[in-house]
PDB file of N, CA and C in Angstrom:
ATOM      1  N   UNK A   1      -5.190  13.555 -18.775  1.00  0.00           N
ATOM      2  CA  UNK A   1      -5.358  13.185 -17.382  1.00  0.00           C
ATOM      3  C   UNK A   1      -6.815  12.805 -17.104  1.00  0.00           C
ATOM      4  N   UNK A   2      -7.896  13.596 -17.546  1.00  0.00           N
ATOM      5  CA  UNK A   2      -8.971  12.606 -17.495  1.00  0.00           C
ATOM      6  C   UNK A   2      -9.722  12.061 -17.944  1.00  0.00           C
ATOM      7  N   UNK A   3      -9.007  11.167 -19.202  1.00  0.00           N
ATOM      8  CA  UNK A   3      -9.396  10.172 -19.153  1.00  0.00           C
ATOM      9  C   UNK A   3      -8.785   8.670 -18.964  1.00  0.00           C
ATOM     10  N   UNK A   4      -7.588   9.278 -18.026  1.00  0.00           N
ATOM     11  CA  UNK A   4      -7.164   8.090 -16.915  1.00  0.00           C
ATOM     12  C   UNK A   4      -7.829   8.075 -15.289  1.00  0.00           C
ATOM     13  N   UNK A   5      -8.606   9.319 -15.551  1.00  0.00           N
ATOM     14  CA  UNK A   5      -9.567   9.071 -14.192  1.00  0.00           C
ATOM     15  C   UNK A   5     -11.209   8.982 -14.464  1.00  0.00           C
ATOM     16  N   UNK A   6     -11.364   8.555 -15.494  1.00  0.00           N
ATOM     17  CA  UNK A   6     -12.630   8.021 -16.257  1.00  0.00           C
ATOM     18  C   UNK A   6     -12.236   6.416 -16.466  1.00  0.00           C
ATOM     19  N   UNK A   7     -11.006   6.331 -16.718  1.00  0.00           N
ATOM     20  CA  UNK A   7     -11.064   4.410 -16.981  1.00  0.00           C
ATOM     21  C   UNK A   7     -11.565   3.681 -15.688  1.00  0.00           C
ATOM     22  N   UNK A   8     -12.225   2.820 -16.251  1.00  0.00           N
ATOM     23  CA  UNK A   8     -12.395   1.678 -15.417  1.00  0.00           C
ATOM     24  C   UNK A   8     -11.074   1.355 -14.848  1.00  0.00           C
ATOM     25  N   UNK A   9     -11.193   0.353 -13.585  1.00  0.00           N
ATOM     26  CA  UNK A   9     -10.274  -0.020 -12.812  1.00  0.00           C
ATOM     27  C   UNK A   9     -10.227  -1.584 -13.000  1.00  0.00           C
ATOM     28  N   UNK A  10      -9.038  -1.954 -13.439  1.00  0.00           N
ATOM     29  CA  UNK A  10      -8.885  -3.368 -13.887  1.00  0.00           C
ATOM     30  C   UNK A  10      -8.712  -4.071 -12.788  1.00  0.00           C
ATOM     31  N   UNK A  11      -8.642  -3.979 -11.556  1.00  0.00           N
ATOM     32  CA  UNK A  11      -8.226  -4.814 -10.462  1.00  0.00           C
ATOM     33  C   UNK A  11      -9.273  -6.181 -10.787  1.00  0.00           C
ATOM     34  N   UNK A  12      -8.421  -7.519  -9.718  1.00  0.00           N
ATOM     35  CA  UNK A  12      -9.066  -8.662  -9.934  1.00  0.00           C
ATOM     36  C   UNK A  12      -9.504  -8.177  -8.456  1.00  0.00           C
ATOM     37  N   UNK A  13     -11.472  -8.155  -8.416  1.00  0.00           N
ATOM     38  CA  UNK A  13     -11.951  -8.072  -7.280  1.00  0.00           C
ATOM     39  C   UNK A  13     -12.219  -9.258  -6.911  1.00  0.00           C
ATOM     40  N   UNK A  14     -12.410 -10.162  -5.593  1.00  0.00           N
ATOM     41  CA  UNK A  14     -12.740 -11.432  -5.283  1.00  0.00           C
ATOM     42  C   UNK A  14     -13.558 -11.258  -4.225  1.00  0.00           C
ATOM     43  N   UNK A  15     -14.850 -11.977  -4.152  1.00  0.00           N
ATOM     44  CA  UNK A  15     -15.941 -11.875  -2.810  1.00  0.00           C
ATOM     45  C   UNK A  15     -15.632 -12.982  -2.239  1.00  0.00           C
ATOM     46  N   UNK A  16     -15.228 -13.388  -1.161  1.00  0.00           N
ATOM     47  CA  UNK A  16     -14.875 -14.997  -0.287  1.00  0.00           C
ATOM     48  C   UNK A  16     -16.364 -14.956   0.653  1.00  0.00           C
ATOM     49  N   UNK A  17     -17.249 -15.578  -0.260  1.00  0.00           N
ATOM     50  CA  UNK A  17     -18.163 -16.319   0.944  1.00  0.00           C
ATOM     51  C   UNK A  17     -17.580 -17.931   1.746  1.00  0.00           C
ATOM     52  N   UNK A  18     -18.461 -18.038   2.867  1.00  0.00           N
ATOM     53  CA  UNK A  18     -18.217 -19.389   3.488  1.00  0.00           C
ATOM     54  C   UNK A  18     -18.251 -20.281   2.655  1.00  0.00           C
ATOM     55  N   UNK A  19     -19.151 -20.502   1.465  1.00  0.00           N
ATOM     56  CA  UNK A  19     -19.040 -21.649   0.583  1.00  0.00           C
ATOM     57  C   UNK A  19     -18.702 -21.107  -0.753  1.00  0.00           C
ATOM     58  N   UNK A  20     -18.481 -20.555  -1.455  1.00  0.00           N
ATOM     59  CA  UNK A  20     -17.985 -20.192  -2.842  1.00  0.00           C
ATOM     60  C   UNK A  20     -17.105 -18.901  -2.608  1.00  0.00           C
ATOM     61  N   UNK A  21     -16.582 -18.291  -4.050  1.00  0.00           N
ATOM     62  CA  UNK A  21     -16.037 -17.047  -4.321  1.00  0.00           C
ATOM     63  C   UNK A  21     -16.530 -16.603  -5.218  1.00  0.00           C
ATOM     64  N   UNK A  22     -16.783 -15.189  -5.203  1.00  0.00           N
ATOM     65  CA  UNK A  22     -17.363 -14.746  -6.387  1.00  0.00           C
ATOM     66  C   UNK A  22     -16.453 -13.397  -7.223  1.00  0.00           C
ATOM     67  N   UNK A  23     -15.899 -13.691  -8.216  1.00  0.00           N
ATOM     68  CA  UNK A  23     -14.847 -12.944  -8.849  1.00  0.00           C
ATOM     69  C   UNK A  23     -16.169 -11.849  -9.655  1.00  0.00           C
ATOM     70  N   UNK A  24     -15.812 -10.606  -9.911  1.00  0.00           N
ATOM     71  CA  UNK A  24     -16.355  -9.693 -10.133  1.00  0.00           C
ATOM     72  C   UNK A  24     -16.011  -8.514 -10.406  1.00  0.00           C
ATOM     73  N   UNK A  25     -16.693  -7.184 -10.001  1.00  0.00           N
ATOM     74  CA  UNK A  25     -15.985  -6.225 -10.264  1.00  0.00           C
ATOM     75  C   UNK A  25     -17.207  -5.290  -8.799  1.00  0.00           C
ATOM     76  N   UNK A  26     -16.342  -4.667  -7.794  1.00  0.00           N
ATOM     77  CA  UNK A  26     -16.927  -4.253  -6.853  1.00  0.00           C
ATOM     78  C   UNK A  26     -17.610  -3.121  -7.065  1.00  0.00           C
ATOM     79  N   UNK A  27     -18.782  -2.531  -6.894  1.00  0.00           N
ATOM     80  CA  UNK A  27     -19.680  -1.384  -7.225  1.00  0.00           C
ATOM     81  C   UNK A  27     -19.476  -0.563  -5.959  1.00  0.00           C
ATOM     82  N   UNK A  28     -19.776  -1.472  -5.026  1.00  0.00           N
ATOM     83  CA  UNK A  28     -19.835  -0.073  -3.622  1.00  0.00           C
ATOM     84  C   UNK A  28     -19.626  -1.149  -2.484  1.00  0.00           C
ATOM     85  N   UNK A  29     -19.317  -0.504  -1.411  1.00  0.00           N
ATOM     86  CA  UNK A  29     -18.970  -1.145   0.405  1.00  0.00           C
ATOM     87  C   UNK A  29     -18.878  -0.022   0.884  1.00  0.00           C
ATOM     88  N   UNK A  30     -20.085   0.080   1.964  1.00  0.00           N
ATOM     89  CA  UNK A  30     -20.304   0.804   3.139  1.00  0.00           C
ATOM     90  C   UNK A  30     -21.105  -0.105   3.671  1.00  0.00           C
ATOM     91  N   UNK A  31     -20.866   0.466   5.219  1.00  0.00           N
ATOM     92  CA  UNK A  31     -21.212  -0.115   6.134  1.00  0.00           C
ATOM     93  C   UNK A  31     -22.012  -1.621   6.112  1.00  0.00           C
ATOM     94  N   UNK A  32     -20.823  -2.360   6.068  1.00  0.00           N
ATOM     95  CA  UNK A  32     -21.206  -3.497   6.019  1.00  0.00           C
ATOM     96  C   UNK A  32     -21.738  -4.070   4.932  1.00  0.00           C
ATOM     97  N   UNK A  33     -22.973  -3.573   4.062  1.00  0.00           N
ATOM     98  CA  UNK A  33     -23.177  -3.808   2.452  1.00  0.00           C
ATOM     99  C   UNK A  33     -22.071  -3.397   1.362  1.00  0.00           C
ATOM    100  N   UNK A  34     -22.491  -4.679   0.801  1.00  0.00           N
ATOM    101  CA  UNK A  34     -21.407  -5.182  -0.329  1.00  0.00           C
ATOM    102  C   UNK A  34     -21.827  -5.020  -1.724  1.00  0.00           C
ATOM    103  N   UNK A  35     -21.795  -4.640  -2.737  1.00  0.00           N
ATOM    104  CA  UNK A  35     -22.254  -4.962  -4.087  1.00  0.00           C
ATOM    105  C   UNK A  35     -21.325  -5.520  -5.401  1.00  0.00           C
ATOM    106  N   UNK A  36     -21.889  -6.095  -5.683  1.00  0.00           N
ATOM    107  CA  UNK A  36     -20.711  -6.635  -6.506  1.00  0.00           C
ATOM    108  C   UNK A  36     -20.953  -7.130  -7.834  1.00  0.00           C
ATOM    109  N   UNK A  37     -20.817  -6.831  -8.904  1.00  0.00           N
ATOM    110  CA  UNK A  37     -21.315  -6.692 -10.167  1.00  0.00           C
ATOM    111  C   UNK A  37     -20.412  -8.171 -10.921  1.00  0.00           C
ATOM    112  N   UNK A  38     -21.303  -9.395 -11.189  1.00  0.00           N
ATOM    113  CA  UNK A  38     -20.481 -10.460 -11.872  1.00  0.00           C
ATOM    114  C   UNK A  38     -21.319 -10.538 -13.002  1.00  0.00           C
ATOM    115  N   UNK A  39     -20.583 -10.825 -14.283  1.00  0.00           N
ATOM    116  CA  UNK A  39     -21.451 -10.816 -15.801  1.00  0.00           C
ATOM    117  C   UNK A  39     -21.817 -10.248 -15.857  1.00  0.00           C
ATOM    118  N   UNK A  40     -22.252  -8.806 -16.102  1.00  0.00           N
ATOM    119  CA  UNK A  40     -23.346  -7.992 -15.731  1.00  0.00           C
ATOM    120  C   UNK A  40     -24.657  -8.268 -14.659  1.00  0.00           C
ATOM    121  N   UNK A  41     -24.196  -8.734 -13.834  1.00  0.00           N
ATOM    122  CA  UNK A  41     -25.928  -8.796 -12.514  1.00  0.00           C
ATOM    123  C   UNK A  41     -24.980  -8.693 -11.583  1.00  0.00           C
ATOM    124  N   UNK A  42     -25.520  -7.705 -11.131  1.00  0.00           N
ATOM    125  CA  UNK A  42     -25.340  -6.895  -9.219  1.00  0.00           C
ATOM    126  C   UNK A  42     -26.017  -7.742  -8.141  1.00  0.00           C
ATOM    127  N   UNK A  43     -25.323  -7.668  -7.428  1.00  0.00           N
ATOM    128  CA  UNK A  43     -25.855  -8.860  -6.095  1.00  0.00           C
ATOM    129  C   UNK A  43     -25.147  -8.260  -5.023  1.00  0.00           C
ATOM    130  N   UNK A  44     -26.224  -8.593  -4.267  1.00  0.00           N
ATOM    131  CA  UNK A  44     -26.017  -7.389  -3.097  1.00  0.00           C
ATOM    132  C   UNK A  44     -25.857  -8.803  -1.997  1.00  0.00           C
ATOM    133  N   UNK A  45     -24.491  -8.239  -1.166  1.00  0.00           N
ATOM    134  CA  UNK A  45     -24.352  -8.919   0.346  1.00  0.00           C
ATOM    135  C   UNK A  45     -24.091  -8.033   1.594  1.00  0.00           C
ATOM    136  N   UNK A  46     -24.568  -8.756   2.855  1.00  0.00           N
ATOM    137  CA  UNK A  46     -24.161  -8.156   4.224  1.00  0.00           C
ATOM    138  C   UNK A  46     -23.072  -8.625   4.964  1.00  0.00           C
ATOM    139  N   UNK A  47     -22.439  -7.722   5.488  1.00  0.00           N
ATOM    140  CA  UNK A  47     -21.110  -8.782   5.949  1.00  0.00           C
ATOM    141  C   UNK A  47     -21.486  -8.029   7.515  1.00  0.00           C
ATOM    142  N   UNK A  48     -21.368  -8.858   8.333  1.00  0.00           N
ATOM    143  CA  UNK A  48     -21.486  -8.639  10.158  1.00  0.00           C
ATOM    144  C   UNK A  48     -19.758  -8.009  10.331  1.00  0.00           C
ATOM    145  N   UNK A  49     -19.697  -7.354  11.294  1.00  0.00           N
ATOM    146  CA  UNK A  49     -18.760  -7.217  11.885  1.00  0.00           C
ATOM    147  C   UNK A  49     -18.446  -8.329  12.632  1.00  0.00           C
ATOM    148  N   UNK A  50     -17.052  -8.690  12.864  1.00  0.00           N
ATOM    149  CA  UNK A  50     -16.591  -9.770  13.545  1.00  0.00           C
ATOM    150  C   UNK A  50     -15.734  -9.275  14.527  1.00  0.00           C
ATOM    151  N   UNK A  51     -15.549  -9.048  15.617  1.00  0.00           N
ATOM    152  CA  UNK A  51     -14.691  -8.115  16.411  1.00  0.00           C
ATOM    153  C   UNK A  51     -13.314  -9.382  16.469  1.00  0.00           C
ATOM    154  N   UNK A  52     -13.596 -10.765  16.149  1.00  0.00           N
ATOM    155  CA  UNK A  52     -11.814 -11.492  16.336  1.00  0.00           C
ATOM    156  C   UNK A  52     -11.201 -11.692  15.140  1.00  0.00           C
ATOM    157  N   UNK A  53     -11.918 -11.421  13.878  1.00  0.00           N
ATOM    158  CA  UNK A  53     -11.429 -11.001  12.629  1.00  0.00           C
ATOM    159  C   UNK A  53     -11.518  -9.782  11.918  1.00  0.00           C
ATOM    160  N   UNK A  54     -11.071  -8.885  12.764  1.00  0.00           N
ATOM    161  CA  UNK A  54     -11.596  -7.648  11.986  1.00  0.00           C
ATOM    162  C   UNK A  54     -10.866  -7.242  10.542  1.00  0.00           C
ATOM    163  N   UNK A  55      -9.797  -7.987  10.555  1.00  0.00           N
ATOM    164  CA  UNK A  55      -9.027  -7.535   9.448  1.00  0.00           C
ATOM    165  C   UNK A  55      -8.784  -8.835   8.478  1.00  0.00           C
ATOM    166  N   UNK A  56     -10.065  -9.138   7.668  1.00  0.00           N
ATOM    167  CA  UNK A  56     -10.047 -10.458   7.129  1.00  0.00           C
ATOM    168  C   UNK A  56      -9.864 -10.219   5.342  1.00  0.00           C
ATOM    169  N   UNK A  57      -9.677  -8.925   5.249  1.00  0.00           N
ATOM    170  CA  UNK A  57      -9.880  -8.412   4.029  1.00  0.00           C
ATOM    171  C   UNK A  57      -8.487  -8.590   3.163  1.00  0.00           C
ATOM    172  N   UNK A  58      -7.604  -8.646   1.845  1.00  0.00           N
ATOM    173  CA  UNK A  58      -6.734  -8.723   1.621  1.00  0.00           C
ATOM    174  C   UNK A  58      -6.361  -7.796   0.220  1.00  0.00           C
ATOM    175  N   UNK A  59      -5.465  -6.675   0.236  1.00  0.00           N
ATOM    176  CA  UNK A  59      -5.308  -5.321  -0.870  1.00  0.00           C
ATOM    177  C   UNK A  59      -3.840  -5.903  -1.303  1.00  0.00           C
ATOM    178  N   UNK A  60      -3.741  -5.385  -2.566  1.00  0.00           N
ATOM    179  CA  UNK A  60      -2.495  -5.393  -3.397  1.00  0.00           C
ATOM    180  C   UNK A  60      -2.790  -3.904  -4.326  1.00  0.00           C
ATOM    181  N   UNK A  61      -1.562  -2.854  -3.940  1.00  0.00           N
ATOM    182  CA  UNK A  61      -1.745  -2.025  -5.048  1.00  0.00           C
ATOM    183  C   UNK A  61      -0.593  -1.089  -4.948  1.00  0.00           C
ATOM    184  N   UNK A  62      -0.631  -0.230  -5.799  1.00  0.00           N
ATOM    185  CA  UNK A  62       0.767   0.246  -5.984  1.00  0.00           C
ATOM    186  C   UNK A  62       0.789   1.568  -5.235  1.00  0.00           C
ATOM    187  N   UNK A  63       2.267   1.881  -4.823  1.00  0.00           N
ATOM    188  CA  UNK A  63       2.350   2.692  -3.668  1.00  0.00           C
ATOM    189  C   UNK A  63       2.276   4.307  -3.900  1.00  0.00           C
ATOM    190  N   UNK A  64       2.213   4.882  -5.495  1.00  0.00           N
ATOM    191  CA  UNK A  64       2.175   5.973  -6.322  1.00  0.00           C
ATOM    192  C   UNK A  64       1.514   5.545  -7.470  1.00  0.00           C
ATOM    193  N   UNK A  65       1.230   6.856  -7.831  1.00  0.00           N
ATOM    194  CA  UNK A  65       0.302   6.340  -9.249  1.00  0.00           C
ATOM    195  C   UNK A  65       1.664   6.452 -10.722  1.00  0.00           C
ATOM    196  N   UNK A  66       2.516   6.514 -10.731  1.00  0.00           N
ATOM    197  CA  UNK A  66       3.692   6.041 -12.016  1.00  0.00           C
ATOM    198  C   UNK A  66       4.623   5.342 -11.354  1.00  0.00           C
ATOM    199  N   UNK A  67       4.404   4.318 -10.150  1.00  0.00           N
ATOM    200  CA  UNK A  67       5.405   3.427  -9.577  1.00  0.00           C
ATOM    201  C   UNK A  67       4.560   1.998  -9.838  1.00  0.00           C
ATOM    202  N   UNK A  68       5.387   1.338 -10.153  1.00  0.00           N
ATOM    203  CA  UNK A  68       5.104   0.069 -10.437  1.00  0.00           C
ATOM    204  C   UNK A  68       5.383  -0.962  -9.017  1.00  0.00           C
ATOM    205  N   UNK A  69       5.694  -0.197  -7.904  1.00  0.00           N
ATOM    206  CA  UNK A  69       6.333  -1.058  -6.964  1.00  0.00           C
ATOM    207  C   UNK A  69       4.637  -1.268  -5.812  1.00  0.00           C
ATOM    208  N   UNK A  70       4.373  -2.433  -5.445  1.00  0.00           N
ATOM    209  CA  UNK A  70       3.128  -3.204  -4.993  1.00  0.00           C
ATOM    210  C   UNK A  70       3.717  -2.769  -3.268  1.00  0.00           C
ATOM    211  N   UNK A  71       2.370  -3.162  -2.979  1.00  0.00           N
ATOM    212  CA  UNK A  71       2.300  -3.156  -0.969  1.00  0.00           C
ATOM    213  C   UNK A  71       0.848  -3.563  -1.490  1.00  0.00           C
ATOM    214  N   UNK A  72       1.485  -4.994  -0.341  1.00  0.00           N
ATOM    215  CA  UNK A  72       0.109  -5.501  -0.006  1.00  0.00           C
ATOM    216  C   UNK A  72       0.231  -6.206   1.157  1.00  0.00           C
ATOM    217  N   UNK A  73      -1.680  -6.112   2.246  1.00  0.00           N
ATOM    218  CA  UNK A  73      -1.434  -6.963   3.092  1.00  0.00           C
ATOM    219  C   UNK A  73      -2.828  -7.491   3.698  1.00  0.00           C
ATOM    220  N   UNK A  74      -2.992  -7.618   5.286  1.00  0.00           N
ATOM    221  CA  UNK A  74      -4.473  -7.400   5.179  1.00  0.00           C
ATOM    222  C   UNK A  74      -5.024  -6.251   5.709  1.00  0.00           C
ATOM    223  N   UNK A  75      -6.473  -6.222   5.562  1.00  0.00           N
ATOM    224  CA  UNK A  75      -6.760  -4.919   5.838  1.00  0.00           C
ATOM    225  C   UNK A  75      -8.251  -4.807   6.067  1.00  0.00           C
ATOM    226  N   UNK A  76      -8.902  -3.877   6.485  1.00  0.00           N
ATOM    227  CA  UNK A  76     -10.043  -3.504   6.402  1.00  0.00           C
ATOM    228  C   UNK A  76     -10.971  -3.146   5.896  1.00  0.00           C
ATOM    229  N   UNK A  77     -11.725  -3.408   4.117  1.00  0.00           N
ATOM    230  CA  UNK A  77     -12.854  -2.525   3.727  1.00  0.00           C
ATOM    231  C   UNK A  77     -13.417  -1.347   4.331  1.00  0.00           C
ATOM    232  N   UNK A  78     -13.362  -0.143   4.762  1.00  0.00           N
ATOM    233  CA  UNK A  78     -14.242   1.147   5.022  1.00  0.00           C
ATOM    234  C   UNK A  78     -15.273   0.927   4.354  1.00  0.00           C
ATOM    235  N   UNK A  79     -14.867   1.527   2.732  1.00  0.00           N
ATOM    236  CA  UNK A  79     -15.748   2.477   1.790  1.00  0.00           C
ATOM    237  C   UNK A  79     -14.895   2.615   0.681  1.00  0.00           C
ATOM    238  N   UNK A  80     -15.824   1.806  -0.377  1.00  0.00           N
ATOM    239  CA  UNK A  80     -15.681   1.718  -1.636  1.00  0.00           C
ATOM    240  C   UNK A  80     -16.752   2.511  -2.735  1.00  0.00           C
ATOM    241  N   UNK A  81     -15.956   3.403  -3.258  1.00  0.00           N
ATOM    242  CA  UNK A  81     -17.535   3.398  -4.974  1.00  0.00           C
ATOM    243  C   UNK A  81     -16.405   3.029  -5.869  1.00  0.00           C
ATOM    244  N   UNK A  82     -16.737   3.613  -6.897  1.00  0.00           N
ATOM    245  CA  UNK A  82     -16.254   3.932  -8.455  1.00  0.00           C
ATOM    246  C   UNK A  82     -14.994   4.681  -8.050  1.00  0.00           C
ATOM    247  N   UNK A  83     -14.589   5.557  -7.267  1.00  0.00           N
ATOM    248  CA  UNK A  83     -12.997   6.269  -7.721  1.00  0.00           C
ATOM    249  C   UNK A  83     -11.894   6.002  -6.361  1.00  0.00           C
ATOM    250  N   UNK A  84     -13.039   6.031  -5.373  1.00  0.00           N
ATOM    251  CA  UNK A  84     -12.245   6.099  -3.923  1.00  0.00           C
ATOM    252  C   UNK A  84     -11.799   4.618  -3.531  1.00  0.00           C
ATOM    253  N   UNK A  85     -11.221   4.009  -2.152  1.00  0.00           N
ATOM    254  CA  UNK A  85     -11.112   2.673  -1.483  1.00  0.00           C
ATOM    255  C   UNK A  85     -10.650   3.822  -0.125  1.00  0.00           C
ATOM    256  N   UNK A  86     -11.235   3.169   0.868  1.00  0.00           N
ATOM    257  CA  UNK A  86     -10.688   3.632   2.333  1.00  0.00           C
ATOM    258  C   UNK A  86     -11.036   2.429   2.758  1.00  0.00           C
ATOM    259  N   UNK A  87      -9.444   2.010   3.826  1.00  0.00           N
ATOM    260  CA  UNK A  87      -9.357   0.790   4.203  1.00  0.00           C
ATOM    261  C   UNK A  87      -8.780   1.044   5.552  1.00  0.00           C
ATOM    262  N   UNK A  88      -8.530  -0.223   6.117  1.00  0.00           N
ATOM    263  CA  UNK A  88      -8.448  -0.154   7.892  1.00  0.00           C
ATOM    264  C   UNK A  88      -7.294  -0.846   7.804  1.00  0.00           C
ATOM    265  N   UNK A  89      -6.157  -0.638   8.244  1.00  0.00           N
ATOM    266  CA  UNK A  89      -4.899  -1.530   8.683  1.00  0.00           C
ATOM    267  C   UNK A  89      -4.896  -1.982   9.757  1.00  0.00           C
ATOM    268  N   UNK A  90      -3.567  -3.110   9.856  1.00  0.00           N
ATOM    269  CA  UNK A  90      -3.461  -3.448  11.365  1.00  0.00           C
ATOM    270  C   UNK A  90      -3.077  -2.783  12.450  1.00  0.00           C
ATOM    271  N   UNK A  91      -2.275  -1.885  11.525  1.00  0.00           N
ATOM    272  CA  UNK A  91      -2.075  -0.871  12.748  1.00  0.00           C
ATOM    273  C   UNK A  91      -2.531   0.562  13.142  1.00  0.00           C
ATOM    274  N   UNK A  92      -3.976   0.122  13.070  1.00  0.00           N
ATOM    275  CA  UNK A  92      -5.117   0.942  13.241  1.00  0.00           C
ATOM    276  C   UNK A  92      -5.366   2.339  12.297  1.00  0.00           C
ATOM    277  N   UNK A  93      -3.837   2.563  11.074  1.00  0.00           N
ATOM    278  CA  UNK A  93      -4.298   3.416  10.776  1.00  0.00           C
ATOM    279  C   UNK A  93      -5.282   3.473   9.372  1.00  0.00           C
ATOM    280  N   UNK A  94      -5.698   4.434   8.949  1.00  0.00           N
ATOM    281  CA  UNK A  94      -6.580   4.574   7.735  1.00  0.00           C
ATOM    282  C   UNK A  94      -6.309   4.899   6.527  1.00  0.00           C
ATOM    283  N   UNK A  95      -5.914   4.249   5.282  1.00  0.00           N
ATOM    284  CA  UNK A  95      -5.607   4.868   4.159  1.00  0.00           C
ATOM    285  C   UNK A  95      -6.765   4.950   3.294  1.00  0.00           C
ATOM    286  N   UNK A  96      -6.525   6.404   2.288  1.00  0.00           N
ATOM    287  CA  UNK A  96      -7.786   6.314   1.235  1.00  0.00           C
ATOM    288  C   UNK A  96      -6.947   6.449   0.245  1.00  0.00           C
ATOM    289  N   UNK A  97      -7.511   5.137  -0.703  1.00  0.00           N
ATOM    290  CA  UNK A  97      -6.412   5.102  -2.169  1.00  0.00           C
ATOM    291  C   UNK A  97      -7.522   5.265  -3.745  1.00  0.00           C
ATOM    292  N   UNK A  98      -7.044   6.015  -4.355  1.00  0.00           N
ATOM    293  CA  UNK A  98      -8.107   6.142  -5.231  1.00  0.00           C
ATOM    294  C   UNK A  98      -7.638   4.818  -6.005  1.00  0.00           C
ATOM    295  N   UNK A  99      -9.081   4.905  -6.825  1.00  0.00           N
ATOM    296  CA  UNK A  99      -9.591   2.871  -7.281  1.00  0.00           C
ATOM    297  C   UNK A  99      -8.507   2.367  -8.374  1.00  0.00           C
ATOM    298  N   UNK A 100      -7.776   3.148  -8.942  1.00  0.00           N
ATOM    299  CA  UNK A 100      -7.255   3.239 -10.288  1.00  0.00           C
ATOM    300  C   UNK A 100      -5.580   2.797  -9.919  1.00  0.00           C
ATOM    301  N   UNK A 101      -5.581   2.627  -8.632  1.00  0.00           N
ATOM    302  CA  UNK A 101      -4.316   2.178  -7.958  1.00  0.00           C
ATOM    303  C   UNK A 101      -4.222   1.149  -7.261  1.00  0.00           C
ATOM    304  N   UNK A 102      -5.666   0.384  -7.517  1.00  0.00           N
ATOM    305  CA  UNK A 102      -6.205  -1.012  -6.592  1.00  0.00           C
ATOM    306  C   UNK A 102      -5.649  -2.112  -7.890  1.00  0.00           C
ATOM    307  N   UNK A 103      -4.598  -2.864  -7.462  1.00  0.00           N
ATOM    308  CA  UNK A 103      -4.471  -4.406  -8.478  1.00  0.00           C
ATOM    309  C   UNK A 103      -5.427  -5.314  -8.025  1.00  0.00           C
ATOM    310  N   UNK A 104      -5.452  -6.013  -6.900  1.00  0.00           N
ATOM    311  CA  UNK A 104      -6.264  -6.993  -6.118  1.00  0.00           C
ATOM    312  C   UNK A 104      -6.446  -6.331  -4.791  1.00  0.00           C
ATOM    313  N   UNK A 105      -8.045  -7.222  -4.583  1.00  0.00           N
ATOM    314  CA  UNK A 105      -8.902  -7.011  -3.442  1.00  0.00           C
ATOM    315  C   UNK A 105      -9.749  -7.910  -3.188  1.00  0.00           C
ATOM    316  N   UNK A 106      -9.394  -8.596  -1.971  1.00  0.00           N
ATOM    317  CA  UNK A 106     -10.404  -9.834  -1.302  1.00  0.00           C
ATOM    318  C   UNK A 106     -11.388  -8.949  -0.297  1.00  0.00           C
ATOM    319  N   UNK A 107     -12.456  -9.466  -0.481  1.00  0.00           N
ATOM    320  CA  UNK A 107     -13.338  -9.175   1.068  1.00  0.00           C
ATOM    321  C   UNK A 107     -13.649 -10.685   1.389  1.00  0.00           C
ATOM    322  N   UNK A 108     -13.377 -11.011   2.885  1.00  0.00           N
ATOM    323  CA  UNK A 108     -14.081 -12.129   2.692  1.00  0.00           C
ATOM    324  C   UNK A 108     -15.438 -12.309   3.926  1.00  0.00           C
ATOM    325  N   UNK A 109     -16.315 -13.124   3.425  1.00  0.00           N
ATOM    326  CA  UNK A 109     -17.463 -13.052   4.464  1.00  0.00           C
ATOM    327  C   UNK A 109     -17.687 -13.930   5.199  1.00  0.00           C
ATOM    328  N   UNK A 110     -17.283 -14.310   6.424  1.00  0.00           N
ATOM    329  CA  UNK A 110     -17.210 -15.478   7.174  1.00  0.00           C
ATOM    330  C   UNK A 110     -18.448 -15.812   8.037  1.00  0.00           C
TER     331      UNK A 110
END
């Protein structure tokens, strides 16, 4: 058991800026800072709150950790590191999914 909570997390992470995307692997998101590790080099972004897009973000991941069955939709970035994801739904409520259960994850920065 742990060292399925020592593996890396294979999810395809995707950064959506206004003019490019940057595919990667996400390091951390709080408050508003972004980090995001592509080839090995970390690059750090700010994302504003947008109060008419608040939910511009997009998750795919599985609904148990030995179920193969997906839920995905859009959602909110909270707070990301290495094991945790806490995200914002549309319908205001809050899930925290550990990282190892994340397939795909858009943030995008408009």
């Amino acid at each position: 058991m742990l060292t399925i909570a020592n593996m890396p997390s294979f999810a395809a992470d995707v950064l959506n800026l206004p003019n490019q995307s940057i595919k990667g692997k996400f390091e951390a998101v709080s408050d508003g800072l972004i980090q995001i590790k592509q080839k090995g080099v970390s690059k750090t972004y700010i994302r504003k709150d947008n109060p008419f897009d608040i939910y511009a973000d997009y998750i795919s991941y599985t609904v148990s950790p030995f179920s193969k069955e997906l839920q995905s939709g859009p959602c909110k970035v909270i707070f990301l590191d290495t094991f945790n994801l806490k995200i914002k739904l549309p319908n205001s409520s809050s899930i925290e999914i550990p990282r190892y259960r994340v397939k795909d994850l858009e943030i995008n920065i408009k």
